[in-house]
C-alpha atoms as a PDB file:
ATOM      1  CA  UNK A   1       0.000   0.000   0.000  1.00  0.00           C
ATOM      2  CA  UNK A   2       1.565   3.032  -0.796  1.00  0.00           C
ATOM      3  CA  UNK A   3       1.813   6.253   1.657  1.00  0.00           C
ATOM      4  CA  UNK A   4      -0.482   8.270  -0.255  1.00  0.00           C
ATOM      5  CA  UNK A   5      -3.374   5.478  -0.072  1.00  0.00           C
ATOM      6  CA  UNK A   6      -2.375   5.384   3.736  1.00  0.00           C
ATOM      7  CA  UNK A   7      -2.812   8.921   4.191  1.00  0.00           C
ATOM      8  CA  UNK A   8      -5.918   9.037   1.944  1.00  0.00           C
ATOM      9  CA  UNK A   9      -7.417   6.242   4.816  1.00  0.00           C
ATOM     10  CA  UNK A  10      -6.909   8.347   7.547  1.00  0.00           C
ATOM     11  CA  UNK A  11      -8.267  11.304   6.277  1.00  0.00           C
ATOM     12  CA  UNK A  12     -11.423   9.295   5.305  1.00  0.00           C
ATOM     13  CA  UNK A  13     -11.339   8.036   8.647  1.00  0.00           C
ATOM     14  CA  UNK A  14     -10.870  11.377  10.518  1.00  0.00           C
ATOM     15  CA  UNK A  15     -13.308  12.987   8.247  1.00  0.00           C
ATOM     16  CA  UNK A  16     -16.209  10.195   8.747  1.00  0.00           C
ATOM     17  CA  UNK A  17     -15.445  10.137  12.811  1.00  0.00           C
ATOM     18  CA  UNK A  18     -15.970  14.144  12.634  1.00  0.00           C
ATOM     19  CA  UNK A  19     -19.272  13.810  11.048  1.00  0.00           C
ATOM     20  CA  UNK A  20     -20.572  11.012  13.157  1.00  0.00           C
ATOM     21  CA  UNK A  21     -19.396  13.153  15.982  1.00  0.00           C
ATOM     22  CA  UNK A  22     -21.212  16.142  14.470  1.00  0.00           C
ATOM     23  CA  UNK A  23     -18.390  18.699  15.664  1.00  0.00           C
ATOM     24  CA  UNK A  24     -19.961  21.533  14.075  1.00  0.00           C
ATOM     25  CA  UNK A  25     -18.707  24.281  16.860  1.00  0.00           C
ATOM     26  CA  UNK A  26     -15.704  27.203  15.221  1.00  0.00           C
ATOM     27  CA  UNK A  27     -15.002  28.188  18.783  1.00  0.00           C
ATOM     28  CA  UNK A  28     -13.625  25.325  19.963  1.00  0.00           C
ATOM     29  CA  UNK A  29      -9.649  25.069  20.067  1.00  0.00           C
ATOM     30  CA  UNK A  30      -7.471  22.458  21.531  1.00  0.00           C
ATOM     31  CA  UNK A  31      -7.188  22.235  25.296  1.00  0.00           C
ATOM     32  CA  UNK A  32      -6.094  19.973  27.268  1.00  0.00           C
ATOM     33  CA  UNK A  33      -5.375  20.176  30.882  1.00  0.00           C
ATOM     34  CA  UNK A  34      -5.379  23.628  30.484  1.00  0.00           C
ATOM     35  CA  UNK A  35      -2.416  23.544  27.805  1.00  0.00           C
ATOM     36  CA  UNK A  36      -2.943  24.491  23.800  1.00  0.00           C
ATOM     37  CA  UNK A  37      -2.080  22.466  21.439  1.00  0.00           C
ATOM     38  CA  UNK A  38       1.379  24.644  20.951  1.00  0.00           C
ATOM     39  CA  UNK A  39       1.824  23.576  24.623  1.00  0.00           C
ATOM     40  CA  UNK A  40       1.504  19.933  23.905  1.00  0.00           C
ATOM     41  CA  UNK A  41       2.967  19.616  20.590  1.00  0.00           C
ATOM     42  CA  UNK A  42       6.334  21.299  19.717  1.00  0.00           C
ATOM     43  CA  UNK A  43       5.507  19.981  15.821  1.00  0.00           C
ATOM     44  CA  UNK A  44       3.197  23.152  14.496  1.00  0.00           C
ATOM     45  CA  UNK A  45       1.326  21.034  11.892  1.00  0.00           C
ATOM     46  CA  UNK A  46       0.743  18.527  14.813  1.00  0.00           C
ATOM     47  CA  UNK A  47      -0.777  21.575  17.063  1.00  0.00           C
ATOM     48  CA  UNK A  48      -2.667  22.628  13.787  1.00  0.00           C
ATOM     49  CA  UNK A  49      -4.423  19.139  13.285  1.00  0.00           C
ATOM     50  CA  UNK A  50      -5.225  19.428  16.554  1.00  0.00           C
ATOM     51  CA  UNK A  51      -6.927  22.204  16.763  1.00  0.00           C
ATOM     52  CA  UNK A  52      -8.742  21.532  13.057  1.00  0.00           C
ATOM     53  CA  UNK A  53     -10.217  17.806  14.731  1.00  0.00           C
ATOM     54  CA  UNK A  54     -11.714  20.254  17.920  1.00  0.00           C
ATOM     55  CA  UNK A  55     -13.092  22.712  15.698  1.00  0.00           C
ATOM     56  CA  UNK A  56     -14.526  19.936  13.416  1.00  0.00           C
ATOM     57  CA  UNK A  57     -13.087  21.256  10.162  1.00  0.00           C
ATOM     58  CA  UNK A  58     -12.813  18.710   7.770  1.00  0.00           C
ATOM     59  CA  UNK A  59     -11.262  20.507   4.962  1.00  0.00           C
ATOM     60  CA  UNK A  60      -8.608  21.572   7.279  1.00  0.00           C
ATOM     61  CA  UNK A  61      -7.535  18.369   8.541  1.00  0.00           C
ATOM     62  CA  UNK A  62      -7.292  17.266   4.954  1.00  0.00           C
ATOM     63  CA  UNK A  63      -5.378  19.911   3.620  1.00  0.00           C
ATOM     64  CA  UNK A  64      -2.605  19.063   7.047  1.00  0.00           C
ATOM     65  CA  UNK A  65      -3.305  15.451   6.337  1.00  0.00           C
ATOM     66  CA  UNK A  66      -2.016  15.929   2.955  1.00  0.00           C
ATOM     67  CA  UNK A  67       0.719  18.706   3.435  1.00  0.00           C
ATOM     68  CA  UNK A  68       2.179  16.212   6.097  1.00  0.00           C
ATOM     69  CA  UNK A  69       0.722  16.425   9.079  1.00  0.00           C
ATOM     70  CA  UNK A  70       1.067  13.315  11.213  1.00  0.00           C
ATOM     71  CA  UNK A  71      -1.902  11.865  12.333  1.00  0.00           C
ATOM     72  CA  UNK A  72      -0.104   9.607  14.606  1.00  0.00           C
ATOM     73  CA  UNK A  73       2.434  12.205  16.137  1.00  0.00           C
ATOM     74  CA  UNK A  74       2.755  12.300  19.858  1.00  0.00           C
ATOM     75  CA  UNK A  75       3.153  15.178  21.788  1.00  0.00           C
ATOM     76  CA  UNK A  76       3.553  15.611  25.333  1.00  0.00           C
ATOM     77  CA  UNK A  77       2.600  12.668  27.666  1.00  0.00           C
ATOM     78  CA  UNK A  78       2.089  10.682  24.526  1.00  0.00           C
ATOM     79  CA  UNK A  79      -1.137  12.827  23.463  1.00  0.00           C
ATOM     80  CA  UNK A  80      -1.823  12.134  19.484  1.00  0.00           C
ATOM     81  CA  UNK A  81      -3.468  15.381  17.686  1.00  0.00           C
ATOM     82  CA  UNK A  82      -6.617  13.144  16.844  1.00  0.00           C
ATOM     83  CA  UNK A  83      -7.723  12.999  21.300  1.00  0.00           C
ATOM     84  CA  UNK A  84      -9.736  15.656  20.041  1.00  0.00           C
ATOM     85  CA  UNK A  85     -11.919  13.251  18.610  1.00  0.00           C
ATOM     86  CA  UNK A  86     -12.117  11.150  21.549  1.00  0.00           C
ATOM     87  CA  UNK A  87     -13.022  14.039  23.681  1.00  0.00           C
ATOM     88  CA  UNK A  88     -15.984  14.978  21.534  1.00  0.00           C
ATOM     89  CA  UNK A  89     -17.089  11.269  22.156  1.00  0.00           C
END
């Protein structure tokens, strides 16, 4: 399987979790523990995932997706950029 199929699954996958989750709301950045995501991850497209998954914009985490963003990066504590989706479970 090449990397771009891989990274065309996940974005399919992030995208269909988002709209299951319905995470409609544009206010909503990345917090956790009362840290941003630039707290927690010291990669910026990591921190910009992030807060694209908690503000439920799917074209956004796309675009990172494709640009390079890793969905599977871990940033402080081991937190991955997609716990956004988790907390909006």
């Amino acid at each position: 399987m090449t990397i771009h199929k891989q990274i065309y699954i996940v974005a399919v996958a992030v995208l269909s979790l988002l709209f299951l989750l319905n995470t409609a709301s544009d206010a909503a950045l990345f917090r956790l523990h009362g840290m941003t995501a630039q707290e927690i991850f010291s990669n910026a497209k990591a921190a910009a995932l992030a807060n694209a998954a908690c503000k439920g914009d799917a074209s956004e985490i796309v675009h990172l997706v494709h640009s390079g963003a890793d969905v599977n990066y871990r940033g402080k504590g081991g937190i991955s950029p997609l716990i956004c989706v988790k907390q909006r479970w």
